[in-house]
PDB file of N, CA and C in Angstrom:
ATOM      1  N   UNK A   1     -29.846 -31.162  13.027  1.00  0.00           N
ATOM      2  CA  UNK A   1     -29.556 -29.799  12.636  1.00  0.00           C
ATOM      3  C   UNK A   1     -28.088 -29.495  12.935  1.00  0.00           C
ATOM      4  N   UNK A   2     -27.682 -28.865  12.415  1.00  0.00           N
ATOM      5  CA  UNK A   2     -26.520 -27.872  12.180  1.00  0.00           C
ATOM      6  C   UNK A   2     -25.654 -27.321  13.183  1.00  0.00           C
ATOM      7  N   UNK A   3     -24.848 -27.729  14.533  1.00  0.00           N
ATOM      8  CA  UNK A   3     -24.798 -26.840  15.479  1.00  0.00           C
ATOM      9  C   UNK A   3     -23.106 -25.809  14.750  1.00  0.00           C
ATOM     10  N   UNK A   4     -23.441 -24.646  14.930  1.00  0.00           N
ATOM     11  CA  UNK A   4     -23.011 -23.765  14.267  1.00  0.00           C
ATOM     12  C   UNK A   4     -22.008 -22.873  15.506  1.00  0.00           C
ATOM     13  N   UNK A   5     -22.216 -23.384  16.606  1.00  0.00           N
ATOM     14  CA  UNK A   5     -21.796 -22.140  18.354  1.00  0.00           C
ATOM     15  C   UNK A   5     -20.549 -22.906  17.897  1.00  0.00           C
ATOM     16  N   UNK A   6     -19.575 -23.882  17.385  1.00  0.00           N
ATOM     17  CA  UNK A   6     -17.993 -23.803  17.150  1.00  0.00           C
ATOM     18  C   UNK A   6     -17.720 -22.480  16.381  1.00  0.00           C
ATOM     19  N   UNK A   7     -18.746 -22.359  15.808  1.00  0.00           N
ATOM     20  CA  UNK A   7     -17.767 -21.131  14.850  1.00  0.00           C
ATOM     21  C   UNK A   7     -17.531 -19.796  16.077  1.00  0.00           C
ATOM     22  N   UNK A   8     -18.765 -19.385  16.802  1.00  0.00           N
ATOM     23  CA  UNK A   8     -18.826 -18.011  17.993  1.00  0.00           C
ATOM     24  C   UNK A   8     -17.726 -18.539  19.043  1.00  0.00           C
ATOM     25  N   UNK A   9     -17.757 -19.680  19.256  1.00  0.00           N
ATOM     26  CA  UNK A   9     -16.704 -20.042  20.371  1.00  0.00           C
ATOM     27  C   UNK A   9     -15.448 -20.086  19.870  1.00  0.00           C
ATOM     28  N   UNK A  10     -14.751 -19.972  18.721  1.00  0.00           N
ATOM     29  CA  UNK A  10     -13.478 -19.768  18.167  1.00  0.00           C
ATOM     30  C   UNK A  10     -13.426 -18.687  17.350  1.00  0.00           C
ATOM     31  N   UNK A  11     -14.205 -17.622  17.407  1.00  0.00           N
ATOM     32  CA  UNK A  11     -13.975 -16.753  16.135  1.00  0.00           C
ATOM     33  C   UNK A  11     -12.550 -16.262  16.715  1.00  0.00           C
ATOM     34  N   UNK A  12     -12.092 -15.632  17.623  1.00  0.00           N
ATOM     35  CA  UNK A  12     -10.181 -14.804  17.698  1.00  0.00           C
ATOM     36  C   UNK A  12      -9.566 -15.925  17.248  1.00  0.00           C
ATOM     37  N   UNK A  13      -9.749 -17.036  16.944  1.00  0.00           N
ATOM     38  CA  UNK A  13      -9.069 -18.059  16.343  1.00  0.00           C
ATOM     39  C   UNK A  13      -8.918 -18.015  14.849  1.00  0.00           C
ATOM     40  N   UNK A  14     -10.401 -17.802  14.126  1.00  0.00           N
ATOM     41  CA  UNK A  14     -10.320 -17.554  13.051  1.00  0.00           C
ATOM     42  C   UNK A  14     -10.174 -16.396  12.424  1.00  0.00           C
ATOM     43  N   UNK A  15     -10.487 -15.202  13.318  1.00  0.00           N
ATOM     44  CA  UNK A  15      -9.833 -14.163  12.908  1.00  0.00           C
ATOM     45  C   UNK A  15      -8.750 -13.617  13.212  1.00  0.00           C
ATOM     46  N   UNK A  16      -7.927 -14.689  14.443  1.00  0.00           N
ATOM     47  CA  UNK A  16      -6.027 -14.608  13.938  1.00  0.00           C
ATOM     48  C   UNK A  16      -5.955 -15.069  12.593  1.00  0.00           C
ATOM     49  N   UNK A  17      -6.077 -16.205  11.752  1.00  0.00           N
ATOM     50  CA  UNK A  17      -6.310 -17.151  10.923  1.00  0.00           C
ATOM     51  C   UNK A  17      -6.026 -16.387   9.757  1.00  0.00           C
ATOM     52  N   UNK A  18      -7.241 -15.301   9.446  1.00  0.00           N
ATOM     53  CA  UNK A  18      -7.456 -14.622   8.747  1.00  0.00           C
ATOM     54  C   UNK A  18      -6.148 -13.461   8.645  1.00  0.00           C
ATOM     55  N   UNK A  19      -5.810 -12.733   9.961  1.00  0.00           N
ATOM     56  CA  UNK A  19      -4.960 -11.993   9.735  1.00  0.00           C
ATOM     57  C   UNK A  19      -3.688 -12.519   9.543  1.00  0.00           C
ATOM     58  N   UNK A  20      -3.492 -13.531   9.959  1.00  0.00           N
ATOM     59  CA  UNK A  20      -1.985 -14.188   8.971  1.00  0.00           C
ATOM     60  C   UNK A  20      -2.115 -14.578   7.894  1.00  0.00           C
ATOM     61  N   UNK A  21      -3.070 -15.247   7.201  1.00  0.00           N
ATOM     62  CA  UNK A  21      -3.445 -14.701   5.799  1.00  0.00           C
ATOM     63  C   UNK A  21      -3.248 -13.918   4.955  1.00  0.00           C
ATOM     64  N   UNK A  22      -3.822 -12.917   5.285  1.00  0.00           N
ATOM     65  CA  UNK A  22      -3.458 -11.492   4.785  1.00  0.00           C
ATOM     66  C   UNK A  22      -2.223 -10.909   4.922  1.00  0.00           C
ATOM     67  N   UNK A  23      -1.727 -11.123   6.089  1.00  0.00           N
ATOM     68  CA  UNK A  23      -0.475 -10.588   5.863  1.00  0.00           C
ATOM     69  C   UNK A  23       0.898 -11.367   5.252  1.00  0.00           C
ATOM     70  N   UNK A  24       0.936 -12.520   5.038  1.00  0.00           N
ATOM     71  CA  UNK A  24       1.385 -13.259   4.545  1.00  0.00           C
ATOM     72  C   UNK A  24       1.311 -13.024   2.821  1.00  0.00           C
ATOM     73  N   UNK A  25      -0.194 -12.742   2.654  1.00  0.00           N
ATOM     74  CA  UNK A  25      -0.504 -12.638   0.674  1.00  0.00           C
ATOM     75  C   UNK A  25       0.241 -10.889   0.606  1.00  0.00           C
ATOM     76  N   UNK A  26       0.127 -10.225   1.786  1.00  0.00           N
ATOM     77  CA  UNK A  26       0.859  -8.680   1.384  1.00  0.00           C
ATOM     78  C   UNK A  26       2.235  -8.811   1.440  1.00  0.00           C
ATOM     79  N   UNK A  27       3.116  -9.947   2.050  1.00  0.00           N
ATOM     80  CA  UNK A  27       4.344 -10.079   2.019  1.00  0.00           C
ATOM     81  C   UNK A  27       4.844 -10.786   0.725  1.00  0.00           C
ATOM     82  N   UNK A  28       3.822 -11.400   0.053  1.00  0.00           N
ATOM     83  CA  UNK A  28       4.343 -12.311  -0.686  1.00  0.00           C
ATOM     84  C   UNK A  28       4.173 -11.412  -2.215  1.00  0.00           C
ATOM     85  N   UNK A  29       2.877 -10.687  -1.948  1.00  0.00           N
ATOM     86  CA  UNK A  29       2.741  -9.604  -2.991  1.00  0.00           C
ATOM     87  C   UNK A  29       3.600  -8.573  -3.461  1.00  0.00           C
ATOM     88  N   UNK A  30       4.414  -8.016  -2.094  1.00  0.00           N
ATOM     89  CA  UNK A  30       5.669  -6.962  -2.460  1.00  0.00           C
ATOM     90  C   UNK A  30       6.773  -7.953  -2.711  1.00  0.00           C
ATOM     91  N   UNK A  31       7.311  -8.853  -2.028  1.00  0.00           N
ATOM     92  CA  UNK A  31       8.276  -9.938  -2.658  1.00  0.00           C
ATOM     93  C   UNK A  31       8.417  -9.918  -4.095  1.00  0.00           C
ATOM     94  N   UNK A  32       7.135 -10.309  -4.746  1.00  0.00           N
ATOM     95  CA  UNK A  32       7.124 -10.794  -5.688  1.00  0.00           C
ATOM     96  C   UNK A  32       7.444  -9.478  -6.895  1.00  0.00           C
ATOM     97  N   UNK A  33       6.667  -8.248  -6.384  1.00  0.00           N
ATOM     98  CA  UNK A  33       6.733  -7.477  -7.737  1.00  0.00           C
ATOM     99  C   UNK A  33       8.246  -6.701  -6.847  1.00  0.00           C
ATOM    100  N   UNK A  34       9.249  -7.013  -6.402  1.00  0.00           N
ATOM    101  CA  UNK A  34      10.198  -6.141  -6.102  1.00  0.00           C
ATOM    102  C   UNK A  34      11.182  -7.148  -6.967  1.00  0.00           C
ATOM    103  N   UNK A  35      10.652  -8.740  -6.893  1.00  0.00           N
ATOM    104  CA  UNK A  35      11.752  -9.136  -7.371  1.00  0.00           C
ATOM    105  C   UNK A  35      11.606  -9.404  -8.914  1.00  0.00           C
ATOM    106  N   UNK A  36      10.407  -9.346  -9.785  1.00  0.00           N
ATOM    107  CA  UNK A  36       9.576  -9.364 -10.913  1.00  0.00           C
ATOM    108  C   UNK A  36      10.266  -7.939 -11.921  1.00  0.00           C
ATOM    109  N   UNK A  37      10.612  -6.794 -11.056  1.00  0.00           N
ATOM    110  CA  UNK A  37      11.138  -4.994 -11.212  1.00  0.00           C
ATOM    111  C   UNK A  37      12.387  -5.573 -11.288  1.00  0.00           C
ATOM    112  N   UNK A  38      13.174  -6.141 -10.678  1.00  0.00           N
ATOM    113  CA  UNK A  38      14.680  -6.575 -10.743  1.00  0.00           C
ATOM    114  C   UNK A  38      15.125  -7.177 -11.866  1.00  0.00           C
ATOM    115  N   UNK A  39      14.015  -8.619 -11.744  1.00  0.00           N
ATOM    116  CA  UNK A  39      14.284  -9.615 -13.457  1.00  0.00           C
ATOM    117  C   UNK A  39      14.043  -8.882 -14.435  1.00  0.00           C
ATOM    118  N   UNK A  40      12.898  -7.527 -14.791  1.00  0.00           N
ATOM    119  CA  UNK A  40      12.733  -7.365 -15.819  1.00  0.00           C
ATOM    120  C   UNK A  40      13.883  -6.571 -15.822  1.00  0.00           C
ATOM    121  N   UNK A  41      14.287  -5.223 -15.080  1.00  0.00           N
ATOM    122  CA  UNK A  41      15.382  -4.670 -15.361  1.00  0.00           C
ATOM    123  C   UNK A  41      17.009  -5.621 -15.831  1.00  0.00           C
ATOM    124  N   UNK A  42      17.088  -6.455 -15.364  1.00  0.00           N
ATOM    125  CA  UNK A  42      18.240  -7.017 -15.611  1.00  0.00           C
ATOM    126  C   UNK A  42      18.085  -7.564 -17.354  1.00  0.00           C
ATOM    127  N   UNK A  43      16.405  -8.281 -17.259  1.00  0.00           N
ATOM    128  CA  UNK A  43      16.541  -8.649 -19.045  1.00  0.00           C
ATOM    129  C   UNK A  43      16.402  -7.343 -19.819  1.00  0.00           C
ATOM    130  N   UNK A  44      16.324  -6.378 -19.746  1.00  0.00           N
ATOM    131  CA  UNK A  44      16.512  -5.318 -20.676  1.00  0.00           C
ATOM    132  C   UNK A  44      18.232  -4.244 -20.090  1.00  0.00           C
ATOM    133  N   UNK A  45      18.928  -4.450 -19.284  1.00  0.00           N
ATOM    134  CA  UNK A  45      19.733  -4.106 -19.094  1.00  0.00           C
ATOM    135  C   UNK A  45      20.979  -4.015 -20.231  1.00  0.00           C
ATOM    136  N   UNK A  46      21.493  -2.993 -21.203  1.00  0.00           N
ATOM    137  CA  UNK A  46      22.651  -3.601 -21.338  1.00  0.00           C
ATOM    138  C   UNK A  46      23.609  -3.803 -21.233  1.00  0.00           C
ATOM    139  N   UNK A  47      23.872  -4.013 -20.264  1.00  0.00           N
ATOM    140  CA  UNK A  47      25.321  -4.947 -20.066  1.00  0.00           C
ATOM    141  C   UNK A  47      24.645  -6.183 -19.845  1.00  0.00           C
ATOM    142  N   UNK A  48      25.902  -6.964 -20.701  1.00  0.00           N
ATOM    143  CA  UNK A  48      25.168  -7.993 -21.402  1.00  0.00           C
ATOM    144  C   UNK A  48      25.385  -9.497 -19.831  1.00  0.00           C
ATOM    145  N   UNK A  49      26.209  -9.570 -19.071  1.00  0.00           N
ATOM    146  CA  UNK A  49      26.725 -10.195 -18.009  1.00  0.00           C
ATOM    147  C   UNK A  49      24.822 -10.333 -17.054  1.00  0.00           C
ATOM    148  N   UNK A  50      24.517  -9.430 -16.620  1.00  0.00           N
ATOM    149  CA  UNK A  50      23.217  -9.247 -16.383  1.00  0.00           C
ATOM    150  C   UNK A  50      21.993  -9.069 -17.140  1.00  0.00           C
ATOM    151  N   UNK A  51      21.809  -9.540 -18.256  1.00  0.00           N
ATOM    152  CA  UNK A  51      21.181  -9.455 -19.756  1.00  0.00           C
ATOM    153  C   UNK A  51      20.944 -11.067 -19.248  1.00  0.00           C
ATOM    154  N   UNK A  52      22.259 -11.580 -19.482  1.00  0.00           N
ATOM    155  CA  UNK A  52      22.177 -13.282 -19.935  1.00  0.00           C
ATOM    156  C   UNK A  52      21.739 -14.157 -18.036  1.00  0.00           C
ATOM    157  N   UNK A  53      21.908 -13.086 -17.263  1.00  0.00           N
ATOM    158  CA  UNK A  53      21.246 -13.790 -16.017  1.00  0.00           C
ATOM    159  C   UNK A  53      20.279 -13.802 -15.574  1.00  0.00           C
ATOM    160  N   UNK A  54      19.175 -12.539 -15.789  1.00  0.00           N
ATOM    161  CA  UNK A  54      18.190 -12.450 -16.084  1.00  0.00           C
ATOM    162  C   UNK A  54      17.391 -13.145 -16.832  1.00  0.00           C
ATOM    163  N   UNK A  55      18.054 -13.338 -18.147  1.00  0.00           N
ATOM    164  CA  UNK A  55      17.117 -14.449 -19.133  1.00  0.00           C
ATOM    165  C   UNK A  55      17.212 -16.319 -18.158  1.00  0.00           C
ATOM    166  N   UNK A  56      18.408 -16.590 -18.213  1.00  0.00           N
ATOM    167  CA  UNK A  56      18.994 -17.668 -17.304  1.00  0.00           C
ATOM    168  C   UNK A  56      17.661 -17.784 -16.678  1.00  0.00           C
ATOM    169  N   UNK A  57      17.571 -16.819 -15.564  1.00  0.00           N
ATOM    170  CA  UNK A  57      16.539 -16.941 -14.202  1.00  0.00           C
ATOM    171  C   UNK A  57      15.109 -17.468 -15.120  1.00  0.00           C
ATOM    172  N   UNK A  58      14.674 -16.117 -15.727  1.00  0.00           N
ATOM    173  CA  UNK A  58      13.478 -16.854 -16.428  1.00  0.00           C
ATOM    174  C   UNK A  58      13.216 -17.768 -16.851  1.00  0.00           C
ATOM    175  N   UNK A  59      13.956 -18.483 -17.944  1.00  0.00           N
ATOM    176  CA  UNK A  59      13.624 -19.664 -18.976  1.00  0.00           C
ATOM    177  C   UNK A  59      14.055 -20.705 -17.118  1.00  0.00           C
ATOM    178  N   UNK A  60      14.859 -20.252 -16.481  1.00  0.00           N
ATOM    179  CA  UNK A  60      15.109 -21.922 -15.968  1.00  0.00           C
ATOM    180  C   UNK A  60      13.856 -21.680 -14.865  1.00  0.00           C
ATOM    181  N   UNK A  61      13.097 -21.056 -14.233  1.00  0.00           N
ATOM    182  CA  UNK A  61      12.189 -21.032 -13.443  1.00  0.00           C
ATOM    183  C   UNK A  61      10.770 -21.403 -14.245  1.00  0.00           C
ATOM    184  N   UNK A  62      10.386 -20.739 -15.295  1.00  0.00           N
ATOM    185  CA  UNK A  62       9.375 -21.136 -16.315  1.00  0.00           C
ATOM    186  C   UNK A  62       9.203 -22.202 -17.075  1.00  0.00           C
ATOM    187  N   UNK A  63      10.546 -23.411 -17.117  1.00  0.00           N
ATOM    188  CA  UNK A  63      10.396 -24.390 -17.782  1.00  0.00           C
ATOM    189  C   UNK A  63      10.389 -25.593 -16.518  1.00  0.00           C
ATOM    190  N   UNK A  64      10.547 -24.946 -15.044  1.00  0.00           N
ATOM    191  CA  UNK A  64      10.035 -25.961 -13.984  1.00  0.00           C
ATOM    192  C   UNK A  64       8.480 -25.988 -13.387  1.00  0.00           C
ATOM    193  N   UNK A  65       8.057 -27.365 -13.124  1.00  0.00           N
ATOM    194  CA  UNK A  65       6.532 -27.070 -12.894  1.00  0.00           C
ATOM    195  C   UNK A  65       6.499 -26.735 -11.147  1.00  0.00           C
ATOM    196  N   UNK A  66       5.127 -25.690 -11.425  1.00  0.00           N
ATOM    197  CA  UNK A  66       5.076 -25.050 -10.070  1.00  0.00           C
ATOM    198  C   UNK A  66       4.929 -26.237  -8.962  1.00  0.00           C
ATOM    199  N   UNK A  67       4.327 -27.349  -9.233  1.00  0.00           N
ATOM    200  CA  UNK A  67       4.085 -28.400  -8.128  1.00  0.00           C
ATOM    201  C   UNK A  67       5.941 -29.069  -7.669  1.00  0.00           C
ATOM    202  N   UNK A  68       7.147 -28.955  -8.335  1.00  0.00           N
ATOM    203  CA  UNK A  68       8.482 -29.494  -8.095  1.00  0.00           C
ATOM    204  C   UNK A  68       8.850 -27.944  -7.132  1.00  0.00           C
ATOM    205  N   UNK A  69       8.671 -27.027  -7.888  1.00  0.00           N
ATOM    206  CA  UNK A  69       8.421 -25.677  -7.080  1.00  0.00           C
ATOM    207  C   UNK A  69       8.467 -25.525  -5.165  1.00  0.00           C
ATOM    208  N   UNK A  70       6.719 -26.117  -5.409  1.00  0.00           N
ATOM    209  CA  UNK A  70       6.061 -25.845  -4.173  1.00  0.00           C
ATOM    210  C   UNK A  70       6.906 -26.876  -3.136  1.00  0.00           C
ATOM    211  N   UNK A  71       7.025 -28.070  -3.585  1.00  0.00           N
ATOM    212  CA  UNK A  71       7.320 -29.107  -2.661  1.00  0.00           C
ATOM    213  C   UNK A  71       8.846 -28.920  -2.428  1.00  0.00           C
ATOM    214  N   UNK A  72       9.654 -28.360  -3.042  1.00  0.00           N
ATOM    215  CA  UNK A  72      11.211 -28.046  -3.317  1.00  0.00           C
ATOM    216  C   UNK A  72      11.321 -27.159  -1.949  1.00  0.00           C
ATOM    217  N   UNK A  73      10.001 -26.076  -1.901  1.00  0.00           N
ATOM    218  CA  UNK A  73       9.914 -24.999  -0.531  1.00  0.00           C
ATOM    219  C   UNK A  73       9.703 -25.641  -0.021  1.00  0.00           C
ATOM    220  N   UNK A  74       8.617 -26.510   0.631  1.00  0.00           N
ATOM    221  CA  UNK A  74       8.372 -27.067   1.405  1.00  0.00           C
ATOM    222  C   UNK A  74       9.349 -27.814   2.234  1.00  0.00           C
ATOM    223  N   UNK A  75      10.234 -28.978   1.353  1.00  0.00           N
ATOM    224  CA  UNK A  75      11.295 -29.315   1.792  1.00  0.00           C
ATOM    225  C   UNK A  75      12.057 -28.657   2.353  1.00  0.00           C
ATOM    226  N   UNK A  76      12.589 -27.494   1.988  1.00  0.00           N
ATOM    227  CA  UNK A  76      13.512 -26.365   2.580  1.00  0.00           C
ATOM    228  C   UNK A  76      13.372 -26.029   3.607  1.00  0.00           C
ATOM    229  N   UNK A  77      11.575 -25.047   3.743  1.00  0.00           N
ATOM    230  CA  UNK A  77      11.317 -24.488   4.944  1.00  0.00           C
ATOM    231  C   UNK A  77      10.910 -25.539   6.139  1.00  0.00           C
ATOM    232  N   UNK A  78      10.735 -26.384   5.840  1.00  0.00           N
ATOM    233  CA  UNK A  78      10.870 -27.792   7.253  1.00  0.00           C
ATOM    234  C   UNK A  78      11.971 -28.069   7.641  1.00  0.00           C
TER     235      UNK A  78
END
């Protein structure tokens, strides 16, 4: 049978676990749409200097795959 008392004997473990989780997906959530509000403003901006950097950002981030992406951070933040 199943012994299941690891999970009661570590739960503040897993529910630190959990709360860096979460706060991590709420940091990454405002990150993302603050900097998502920026790119779009810049591709509809006109002046055209910030028009063409905006587009730049997009096409060159969207034509890299997220897995060169992930591991590119990874490398970095180590």
């Amino acid at each position: 049978m199943l012994d299941f008392s690891i999970l009661t004997e570590n739960l503040d473990m897993y529910l630190l676990g959990f709360k860096n989780t979460i706060m991590s997906s709420l940091v990454a959530l405002v990150a993302s749409l603050i900097l998502g509000v920026l790119i779009a403003i810049m591709r509809i901006a006109p002046i055209k200097p910030l028009n063409w950097l905006g587009t730049v950002y997009v096409e060159f981030i969207r034509n890299i795959p997220l897995l060169i992406i992930t591991f590119f951070l990874f490398s970095v933040l180590n």
